[in-house]
C-alpha atoms as a PDB file:
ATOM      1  CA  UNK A   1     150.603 131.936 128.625  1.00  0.00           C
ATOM      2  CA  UNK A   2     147.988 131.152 130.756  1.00  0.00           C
ATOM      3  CA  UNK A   3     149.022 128.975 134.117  1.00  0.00           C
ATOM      4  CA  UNK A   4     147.376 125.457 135.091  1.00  0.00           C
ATOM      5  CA  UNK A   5     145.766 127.414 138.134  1.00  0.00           C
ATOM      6  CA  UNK A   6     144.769 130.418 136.183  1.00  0.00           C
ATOM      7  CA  UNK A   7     142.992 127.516 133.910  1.00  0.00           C
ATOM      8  CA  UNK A   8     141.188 125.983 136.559  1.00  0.00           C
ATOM      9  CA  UNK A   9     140.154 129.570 137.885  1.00  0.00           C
ATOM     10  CA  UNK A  10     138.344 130.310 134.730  1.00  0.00           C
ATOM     11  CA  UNK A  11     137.132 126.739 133.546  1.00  0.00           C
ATOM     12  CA  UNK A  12     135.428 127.370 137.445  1.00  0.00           C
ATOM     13  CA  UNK A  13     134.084 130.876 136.942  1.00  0.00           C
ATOM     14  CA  UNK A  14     132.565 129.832 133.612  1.00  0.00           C
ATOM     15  CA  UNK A  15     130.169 127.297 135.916  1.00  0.00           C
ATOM     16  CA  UNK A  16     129.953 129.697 139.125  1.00  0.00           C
ATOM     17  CA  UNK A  17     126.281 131.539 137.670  1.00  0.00           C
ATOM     18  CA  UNK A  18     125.066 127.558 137.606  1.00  0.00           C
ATOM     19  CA  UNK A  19     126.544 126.630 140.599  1.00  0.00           C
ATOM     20  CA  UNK A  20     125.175 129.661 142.995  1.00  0.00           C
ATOM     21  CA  UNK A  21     121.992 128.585 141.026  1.00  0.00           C
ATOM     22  CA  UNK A  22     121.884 125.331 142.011  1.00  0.00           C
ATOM     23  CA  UNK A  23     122.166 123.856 138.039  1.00  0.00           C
ATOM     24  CA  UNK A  24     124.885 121.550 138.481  1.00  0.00           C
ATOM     25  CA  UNK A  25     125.401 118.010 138.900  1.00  0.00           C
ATOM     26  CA  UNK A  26     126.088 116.759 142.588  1.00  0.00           C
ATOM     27  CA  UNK A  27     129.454 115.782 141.149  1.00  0.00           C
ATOM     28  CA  UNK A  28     130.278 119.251 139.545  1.00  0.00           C
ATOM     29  CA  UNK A  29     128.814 120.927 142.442  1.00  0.00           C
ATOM     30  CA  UNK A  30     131.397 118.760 144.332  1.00  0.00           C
ATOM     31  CA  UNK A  31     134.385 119.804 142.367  1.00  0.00           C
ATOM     32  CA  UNK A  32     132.825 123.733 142.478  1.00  0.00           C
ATOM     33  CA  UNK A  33     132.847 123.911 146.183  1.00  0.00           C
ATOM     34  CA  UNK A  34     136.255 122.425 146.677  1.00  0.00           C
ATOM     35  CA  UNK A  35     137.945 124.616 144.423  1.00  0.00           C
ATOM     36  CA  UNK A  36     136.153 127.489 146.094  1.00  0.00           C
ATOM     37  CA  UNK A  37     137.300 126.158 149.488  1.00  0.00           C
ATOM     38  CA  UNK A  38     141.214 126.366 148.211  1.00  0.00           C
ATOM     39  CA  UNK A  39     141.157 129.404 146.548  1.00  0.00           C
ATOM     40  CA  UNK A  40     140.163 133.214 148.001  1.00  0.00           C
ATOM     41  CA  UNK A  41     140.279 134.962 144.928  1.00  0.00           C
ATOM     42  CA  UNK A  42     137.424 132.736 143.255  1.00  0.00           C
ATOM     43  CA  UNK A  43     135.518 132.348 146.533  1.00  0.00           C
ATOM     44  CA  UNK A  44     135.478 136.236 146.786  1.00  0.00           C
ATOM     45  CA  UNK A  45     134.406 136.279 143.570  1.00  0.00           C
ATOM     46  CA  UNK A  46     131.386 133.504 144.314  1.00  0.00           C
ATOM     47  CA  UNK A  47     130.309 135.790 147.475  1.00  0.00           C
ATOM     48  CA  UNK A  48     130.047 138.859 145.145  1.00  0.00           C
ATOM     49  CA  UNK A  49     127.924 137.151 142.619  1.00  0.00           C
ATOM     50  CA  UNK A  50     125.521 135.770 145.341  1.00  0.00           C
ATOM     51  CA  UNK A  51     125.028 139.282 146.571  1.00  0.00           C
ATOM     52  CA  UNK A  52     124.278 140.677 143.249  1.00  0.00           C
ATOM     53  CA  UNK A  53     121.877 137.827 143.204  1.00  0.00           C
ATOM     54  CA  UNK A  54     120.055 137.861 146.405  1.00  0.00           C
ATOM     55  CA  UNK A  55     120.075 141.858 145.385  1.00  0.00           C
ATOM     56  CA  UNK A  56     118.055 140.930 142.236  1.00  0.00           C
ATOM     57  CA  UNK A  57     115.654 138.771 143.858  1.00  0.00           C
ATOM     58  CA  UNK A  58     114.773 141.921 146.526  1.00  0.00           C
ATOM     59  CA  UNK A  59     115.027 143.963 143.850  1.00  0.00           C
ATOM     60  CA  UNK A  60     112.621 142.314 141.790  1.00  0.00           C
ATOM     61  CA  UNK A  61     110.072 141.700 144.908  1.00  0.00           C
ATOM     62  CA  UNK A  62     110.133 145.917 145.399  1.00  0.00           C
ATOM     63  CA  UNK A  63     107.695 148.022 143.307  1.00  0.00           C
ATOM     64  CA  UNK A  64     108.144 151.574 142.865  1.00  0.00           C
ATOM     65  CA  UNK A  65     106.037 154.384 143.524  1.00  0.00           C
ATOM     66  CA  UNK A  66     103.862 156.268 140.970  1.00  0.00           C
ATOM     67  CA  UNK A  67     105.164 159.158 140.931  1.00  0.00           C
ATOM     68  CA  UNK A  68     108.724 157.756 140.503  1.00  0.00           C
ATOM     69  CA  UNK A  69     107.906 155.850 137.692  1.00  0.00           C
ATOM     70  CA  UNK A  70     106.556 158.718 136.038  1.00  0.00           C
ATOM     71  CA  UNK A  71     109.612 160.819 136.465  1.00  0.00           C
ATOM     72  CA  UNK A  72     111.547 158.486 135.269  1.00  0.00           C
ATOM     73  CA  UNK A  73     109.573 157.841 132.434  1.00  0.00           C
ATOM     74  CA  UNK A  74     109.737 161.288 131.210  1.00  0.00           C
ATOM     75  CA  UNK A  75     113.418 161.644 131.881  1.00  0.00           C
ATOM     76  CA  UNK A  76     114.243 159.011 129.398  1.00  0.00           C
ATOM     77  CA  UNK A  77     111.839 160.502 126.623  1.00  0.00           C
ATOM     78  CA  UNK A  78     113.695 163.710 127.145  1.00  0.00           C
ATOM     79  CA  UNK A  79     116.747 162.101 126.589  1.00  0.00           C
ATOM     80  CA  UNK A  80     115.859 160.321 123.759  1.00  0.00           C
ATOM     81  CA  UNK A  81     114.536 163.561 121.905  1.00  0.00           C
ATOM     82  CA  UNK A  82     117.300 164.966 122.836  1.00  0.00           C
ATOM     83  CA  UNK A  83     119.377 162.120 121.156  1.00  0.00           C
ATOM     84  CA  UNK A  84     117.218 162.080 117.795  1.00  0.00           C
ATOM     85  CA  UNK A  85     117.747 166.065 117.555  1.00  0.00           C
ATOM     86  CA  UNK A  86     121.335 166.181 118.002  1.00  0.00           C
ATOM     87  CA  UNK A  87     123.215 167.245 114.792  1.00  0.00           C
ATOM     88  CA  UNK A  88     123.805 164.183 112.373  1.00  0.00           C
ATOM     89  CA  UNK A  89     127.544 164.507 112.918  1.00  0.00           C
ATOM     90  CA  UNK A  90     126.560 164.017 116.939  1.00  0.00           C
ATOM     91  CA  UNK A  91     123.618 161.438 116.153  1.00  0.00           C
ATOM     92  CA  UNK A  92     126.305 159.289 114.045  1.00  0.00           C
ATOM     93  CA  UNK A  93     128.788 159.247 117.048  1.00  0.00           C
ATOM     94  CA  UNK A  94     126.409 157.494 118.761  1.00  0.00           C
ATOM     95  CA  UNK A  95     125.500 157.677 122.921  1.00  0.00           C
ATOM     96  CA  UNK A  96     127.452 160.401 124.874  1.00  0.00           C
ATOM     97  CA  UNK A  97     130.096 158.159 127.509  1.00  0.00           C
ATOM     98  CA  UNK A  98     131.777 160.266 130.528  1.00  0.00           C
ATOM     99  CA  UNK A  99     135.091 160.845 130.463  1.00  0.00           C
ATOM    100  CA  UNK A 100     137.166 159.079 133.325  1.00  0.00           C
ATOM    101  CA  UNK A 101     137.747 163.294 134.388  1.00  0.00           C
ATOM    102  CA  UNK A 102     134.007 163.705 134.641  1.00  0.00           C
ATOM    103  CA  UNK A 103     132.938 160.452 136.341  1.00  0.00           C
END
């Protein structure tokens, strides 16, 4: 069973993406920051997602070079072929995942 603080935790996360964004009402934006105020676990939680966002932004802003693009490019098509010639057994097992060991 899920406690009344646990609730409010993720009835609040489900509204954090809009609320970094800027999407809510000044009421729910109220409600949002106060909560985020009390509690460090959801506030930590609001600082990681801004980072990934402000991250995405740069990220988006960068271009990369020719030549990586390229690369890249024709590291994926190798994988791919390599994909569509594995044995039908392999093929059906779908993508190869790393073990926890290997990671």
């Amino acid at each position: 069973m899920t406690s009344p603080a646990r609730q409010r935790c993720l009835r609040l996360r489900e509204r954090l993406s809009s609320y970094i964004d800027g999407d809510l009402s000044p009421s729910e934006r109220r409600l949002v920051a106060a909560h985020l105020r009390r509690c460090p676990c959801c506030r930590t939680m609001a600082d990681g997602l801004r980072h990934t966002v402000d991250l995405c932004h740069k990220a988006g802003t960068a271009s990369l070079p020719a030549d990586v693009k390229r690369r890249a490019r024709a590291r994926i098509t190798s994988l791919l072929a390599e994909e569509a010639s594995a044995t039908p057994a392999r093929a059906a097992a779908g993508p190869r995942r790393k073990t926890k060991a290997a990671r």
